[in-house]
C-alpha atoms as a PDB file:
ATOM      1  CA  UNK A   1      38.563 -36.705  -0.658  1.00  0.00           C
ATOM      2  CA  UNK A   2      39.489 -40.214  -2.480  1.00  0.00           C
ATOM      3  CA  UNK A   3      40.795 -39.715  -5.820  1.00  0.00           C
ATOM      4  CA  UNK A   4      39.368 -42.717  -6.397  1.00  0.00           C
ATOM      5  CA  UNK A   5      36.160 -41.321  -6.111  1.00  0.00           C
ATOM      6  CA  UNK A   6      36.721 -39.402  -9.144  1.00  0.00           C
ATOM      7  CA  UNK A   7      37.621 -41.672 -11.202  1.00  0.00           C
ATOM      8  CA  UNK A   8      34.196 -43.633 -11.588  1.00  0.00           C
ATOM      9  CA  UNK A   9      32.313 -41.446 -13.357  1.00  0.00           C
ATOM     10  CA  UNK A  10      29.013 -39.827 -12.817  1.00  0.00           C
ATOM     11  CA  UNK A  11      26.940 -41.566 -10.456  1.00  0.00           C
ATOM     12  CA  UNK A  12      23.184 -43.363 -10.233  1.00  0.00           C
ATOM     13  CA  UNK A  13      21.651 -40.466  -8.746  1.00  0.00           C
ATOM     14  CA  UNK A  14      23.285 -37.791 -11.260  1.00  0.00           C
ATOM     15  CA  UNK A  15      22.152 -40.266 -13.786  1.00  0.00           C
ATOM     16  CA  UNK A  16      18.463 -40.526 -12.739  1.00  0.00           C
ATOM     17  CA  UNK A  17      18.366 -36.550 -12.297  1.00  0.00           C
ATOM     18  CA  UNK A  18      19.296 -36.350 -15.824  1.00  0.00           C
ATOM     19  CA  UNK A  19      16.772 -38.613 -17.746  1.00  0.00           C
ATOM     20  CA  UNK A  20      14.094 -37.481 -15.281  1.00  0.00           C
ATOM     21  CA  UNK A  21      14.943 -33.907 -16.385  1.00  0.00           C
ATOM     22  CA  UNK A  22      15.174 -35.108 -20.311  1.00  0.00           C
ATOM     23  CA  UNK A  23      11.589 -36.602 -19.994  1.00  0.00           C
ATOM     24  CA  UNK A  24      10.698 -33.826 -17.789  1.00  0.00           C
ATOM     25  CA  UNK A  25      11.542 -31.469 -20.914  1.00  0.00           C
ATOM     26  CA  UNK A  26       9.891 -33.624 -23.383  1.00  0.00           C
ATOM     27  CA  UNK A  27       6.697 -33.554 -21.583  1.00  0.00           C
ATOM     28  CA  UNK A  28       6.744 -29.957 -21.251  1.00  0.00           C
ATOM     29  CA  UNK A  29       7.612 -29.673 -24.870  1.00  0.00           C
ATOM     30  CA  UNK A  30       4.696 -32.296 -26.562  1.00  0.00           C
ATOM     31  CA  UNK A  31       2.229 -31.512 -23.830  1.00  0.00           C
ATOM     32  CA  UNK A  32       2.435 -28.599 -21.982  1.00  0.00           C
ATOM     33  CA  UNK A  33       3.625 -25.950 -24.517  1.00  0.00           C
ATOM     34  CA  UNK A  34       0.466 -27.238 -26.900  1.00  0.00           C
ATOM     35  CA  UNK A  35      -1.734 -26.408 -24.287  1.00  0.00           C
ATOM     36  CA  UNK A  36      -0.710 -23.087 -22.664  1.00  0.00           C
ATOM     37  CA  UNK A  37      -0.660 -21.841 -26.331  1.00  0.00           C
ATOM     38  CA  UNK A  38      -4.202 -22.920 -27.205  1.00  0.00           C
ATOM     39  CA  UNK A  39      -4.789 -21.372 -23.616  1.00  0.00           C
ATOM     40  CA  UNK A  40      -3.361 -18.565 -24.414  1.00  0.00           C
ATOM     41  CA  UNK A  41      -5.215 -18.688 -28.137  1.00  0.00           C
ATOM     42  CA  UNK A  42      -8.560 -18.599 -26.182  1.00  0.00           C
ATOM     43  CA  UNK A  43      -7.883 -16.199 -23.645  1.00  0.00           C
ATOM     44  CA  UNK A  44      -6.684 -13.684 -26.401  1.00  0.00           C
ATOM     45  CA  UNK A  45      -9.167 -14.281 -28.713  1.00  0.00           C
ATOM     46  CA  UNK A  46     -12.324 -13.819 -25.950  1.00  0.00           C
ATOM     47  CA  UNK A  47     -10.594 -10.502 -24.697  1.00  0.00           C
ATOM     48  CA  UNK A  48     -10.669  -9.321 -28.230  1.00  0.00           C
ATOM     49  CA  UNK A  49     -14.403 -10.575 -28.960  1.00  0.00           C
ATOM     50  CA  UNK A  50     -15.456  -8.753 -25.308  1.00  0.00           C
ATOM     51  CA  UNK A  51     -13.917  -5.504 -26.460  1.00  0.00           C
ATOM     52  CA  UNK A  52     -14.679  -5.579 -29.856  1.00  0.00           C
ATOM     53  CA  UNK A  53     -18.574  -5.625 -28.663  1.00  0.00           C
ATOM     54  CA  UNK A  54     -17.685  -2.491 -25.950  1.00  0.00           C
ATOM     55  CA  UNK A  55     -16.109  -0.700 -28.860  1.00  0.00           C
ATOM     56  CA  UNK A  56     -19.088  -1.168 -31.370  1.00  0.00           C
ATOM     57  CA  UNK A  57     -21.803  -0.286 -28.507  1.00  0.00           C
ATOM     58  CA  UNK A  58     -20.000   2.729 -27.534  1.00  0.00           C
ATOM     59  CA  UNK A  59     -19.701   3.844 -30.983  1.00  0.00           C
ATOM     60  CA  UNK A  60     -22.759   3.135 -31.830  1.00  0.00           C
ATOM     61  CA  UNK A  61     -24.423   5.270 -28.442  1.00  0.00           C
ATOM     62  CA  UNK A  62     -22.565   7.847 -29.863  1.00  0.00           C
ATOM     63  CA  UNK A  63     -23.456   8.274 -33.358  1.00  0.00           C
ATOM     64  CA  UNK A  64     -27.300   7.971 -31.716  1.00  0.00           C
ATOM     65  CA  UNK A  65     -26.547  10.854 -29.929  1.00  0.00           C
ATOM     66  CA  UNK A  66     -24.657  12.612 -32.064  1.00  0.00           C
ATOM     67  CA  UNK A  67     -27.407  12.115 -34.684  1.00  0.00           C
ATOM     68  CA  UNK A  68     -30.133  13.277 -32.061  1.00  0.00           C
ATOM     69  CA  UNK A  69     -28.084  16.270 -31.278  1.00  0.00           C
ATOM     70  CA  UNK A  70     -27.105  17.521 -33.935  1.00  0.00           C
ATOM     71  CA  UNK A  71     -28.877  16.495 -36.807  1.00  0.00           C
ATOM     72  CA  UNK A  72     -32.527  15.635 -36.151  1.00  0.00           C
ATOM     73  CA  UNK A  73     -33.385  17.430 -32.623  1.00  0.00           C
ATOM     74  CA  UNK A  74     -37.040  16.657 -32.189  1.00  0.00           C
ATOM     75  CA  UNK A  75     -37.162  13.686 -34.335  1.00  0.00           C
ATOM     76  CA  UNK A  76     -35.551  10.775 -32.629  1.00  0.00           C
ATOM     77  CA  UNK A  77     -37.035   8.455 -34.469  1.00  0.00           C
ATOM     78  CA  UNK A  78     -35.412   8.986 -37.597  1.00  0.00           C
ATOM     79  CA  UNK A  79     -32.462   8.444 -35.861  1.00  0.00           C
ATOM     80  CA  UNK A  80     -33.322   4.914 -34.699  1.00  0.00           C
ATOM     81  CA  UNK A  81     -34.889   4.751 -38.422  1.00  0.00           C
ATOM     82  CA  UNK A  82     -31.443   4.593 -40.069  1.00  0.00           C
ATOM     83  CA  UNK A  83     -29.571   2.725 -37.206  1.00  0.00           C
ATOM     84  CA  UNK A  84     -32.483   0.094 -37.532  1.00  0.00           C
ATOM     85  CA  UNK A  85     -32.116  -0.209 -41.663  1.00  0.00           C
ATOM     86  CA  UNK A  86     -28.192  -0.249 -41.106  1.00  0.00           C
ATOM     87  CA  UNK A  87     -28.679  -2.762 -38.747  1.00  0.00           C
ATOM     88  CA  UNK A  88     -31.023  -4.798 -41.578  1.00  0.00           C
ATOM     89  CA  UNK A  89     -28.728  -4.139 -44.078  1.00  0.00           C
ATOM     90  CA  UNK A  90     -25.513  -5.838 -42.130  1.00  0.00           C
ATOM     91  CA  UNK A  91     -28.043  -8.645 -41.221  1.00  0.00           C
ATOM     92  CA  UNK A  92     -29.266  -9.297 -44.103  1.00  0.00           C
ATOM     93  CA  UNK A  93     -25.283  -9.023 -46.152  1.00  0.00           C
ATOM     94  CA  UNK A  94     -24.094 -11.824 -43.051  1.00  0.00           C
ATOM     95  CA  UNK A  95     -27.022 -14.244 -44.064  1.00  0.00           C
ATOM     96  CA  UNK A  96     -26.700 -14.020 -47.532  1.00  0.00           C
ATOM     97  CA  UNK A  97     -22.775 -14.748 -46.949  1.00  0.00           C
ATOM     98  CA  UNK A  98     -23.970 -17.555 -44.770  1.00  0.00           C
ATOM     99  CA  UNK A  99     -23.440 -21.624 -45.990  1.00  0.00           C
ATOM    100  CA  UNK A 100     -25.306 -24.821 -45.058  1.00  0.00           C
ATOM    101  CA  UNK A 101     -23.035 -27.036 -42.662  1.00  0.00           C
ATOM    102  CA  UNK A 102     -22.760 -29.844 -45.178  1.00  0.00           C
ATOM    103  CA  UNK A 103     -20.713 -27.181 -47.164  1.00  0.00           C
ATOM    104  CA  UNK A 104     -18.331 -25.455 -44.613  1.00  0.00           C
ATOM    105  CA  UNK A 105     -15.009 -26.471 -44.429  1.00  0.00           C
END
C-alpha cells in the first residue's frame, strides 16, 4: 500500500454510505417506528378484545350451568330469567352512561 493513500481522508463512497445510513436512520425513526407501534397498538388491543369476549362467554356458559345444576334443576328458565335481567341491567347502565356525538371528546 501507498501511504499516500492514507493520507486523504475518507473517501466518496465511505461518505455516501454514511449519509445514506444517517437518512436511512431518520426514516426509520419519524416513519417506521410510528407505525410498527400503532401496529403493534392494534394488534394488541384486538387480541385482548377477542379474548376478553372468549373469557366472558365461557364464564357466562358456566354460571348457566352451574345455576341449572345446582341450584334450580327442573327450572331452567329461571336461570335464563336472571342472566336475561343481568343482561338488561348492564344494558340499560351502558346507555344511560352513553353521550350524543356533538358532546364526546
Amino acid at each position: 500500500m501507498n501511504e499516500n493513500s492514507n493520507d486523504r481522508g475518507p473517501d466518496f463512497v465511505d461518505k455516501a454510505l454514511g449519509s445514506f445510513d444517517h437518512v436511512l436512520d431518520l426514516v426509520h425513526d419519524r416513519v417506521l417506528r410510528p407505525l410498527l407501534l400503532a401496529g403493534r397498538a392494534i394488534a394488541f388491543g384486538f387480541i385482548i378484545f377477542v379474548m376478553s369476549i372468549i373469557v366472558v362467554s365461557a364464564l357466562l356458559i358456566g354460571i348457566v350451568r352451574l345455576c341449572n345444576v345446582y341450584f334450580f334443576a327442573g327450572h331452567e328458565w329461571i336461570t335464563y330469567a336472571i342472566v336475561g335481567a343481568v343482561s338488561l341491567i348492564a344494558g340499560l347502565v351502558i346507555w344511560r352512561r352513553r353521550r350524543p356525538v356533538n358532546l364526546r371528546k
